[in-house]
Protein backbone atom coordinates (compact mmCIF):
# COMPACT_ATOMS: atom_id res chain seq x y z
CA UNK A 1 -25.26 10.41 0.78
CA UNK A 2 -25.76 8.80 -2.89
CA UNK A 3 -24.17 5.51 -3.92
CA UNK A 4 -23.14 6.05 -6.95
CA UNK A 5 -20.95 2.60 -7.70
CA UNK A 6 -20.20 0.04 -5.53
CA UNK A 7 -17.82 -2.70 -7.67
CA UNK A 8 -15.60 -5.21 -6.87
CA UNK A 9 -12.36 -2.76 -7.47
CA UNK A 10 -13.86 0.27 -6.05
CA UNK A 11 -16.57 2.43 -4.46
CA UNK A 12 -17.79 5.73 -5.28
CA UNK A 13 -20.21 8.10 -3.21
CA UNK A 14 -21.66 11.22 -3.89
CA UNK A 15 -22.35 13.57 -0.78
CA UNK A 16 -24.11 17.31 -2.35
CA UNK A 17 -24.70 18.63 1.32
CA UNK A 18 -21.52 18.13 1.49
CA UNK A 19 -20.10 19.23 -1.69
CA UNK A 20 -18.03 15.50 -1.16
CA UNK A 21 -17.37 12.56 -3.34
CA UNK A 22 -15.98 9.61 -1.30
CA UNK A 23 -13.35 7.65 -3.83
CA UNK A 24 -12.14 4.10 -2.59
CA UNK A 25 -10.70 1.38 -4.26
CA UNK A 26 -10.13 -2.20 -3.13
CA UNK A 27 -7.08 -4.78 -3.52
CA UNK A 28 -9.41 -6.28 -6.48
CA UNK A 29 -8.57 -3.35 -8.39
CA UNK A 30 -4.97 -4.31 -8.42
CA UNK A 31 -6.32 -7.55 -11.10
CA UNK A 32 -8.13 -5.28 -13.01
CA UNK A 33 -7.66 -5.00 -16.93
CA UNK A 34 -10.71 -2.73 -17.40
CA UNK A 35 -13.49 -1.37 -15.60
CA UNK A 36 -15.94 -0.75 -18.00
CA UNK A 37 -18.60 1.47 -15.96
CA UNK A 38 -15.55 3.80 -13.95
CA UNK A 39 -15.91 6.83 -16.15
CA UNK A 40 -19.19 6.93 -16.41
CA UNK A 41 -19.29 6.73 -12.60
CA UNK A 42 -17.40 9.12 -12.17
CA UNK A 43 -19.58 11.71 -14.44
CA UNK A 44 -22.56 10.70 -12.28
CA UNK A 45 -20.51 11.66 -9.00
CA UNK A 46 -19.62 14.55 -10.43
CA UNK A 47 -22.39 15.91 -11.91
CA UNK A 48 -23.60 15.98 -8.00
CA UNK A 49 -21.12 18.57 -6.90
CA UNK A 50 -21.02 22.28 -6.93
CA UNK A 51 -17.79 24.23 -7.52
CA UNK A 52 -15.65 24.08 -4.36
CA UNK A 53 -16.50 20.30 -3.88
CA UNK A 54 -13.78 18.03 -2.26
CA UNK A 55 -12.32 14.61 -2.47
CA UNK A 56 -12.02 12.10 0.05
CA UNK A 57 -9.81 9.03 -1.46
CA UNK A 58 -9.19 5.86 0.21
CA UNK A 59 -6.32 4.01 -0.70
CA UNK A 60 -5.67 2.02 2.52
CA UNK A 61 -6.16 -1.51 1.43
CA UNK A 62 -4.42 -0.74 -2.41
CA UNK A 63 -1.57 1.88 -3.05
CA UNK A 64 -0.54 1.10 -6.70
CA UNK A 65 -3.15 -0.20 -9.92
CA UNK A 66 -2.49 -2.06 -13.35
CA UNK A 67 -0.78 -0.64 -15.56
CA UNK A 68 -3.71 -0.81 -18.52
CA UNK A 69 -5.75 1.25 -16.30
CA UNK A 70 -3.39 4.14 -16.10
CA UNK A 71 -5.37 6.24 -19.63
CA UNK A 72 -8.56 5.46 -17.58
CA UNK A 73 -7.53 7.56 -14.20
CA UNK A 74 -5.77 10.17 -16.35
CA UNK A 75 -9.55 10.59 -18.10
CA UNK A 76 -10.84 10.89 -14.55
CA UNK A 77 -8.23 13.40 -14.03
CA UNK A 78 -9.76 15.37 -17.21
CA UNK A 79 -12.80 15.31 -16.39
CA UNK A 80 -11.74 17.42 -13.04
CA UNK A 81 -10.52 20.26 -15.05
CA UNK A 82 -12.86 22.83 -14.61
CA UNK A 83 -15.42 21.48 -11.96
CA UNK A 84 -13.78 23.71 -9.08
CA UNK A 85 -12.10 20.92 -7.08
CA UNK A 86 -10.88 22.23 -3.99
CA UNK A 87 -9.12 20.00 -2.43
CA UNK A 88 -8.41 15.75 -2.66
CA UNK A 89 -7.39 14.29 0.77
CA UNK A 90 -6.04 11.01 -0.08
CA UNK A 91 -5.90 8.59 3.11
CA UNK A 92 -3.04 5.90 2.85
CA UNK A 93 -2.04 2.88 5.07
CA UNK A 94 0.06 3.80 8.06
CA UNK A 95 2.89 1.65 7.02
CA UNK A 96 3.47 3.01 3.48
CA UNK A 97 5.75 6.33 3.14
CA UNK A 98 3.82 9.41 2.12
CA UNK A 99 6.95 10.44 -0.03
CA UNK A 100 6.54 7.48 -2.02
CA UNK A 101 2.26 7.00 -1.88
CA UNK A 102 2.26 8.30 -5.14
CA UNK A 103 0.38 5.73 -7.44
CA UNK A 104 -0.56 6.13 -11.23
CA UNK A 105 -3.89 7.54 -10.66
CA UNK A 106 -2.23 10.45 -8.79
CA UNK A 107 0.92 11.42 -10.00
CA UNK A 108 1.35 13.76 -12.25
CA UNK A 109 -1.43 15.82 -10.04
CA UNK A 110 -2.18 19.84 -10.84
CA UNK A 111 -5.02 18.55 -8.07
CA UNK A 112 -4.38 20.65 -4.09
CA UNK A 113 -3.67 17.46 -2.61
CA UNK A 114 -3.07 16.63 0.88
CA UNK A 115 -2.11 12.70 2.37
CA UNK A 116 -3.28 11.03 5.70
CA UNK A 117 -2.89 8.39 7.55
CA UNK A 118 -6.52 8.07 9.21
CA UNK A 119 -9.71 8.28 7.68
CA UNK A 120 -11.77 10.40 10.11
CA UNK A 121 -8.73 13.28 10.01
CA UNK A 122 -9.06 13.62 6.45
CA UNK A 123 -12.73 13.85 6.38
CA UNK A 124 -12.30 16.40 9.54
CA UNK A 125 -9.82 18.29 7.58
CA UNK A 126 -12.12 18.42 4.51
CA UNK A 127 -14.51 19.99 6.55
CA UNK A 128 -13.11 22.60 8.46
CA UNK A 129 -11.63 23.48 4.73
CA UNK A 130 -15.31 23.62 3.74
CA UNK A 131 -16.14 25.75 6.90
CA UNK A 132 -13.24 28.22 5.96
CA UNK A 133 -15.29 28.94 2.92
């Protein structure tokens, strides 16, 4: 596993044996006007994967951003286009409604997407997708 950023407003880790990035962002990111080093994070975490790679997102402790960061996670979402992403399990707090866990940096998503409510069964689920092949 390869720490690729690890910032007041989020974390980012890059798992190749995996073919896994590991996305979370914390409550600090809810302040945030601009992260300055995010995209180029991102590229680094990306250039790690293979086609096929999957996404495990955190977004227990913070369900909705700033607004000014909204361009920002749609340039993320760019950058995706064409990497072979195969799947984003995004893991939300057990008290918010998975109907309604949309936030900016997911919504509109073209992304397979699938929501939890516990870390460990999204990162189980990842992998028995990655077992299917």
């Amino acid at each position: 596993m390869r720490l690729i950023a690890f910032r007041p407003e989020y974390q980012i880790t890059a798992e190749p044996s995996r073919n896994r990035i590991f996305y979370k962002h914390f409550a600090e990111l809810a302040q945030a006007q601009e992260l300055p080093e995010y995209l180029s994070d991102w590229r680094q975490a990306l250039d790690a994967m293979k086609p096929g790679f999957t996404i495990l997102s955190d977004m227990t402790e913070l369900e909705i951003a700033s607004g000014p960061l909204t361009k920002l996670f749609e340039q993320v979402q760019q950058m995706l286009d064409g990497r072979g992403l195969r799947m984003i399990a995004t893991v939300h707090a057990p008290d918010v409604l998975l109907a309604h866990a949309e936030t900016p940096e997911e919504a509109p998503s073209k992304y397979p997407r699938r929501n939890f409510t516990d870390l460990w069964e999204a990162d189980k689920y990842l992998d028995e997708l990655a077992a299917e092949g």
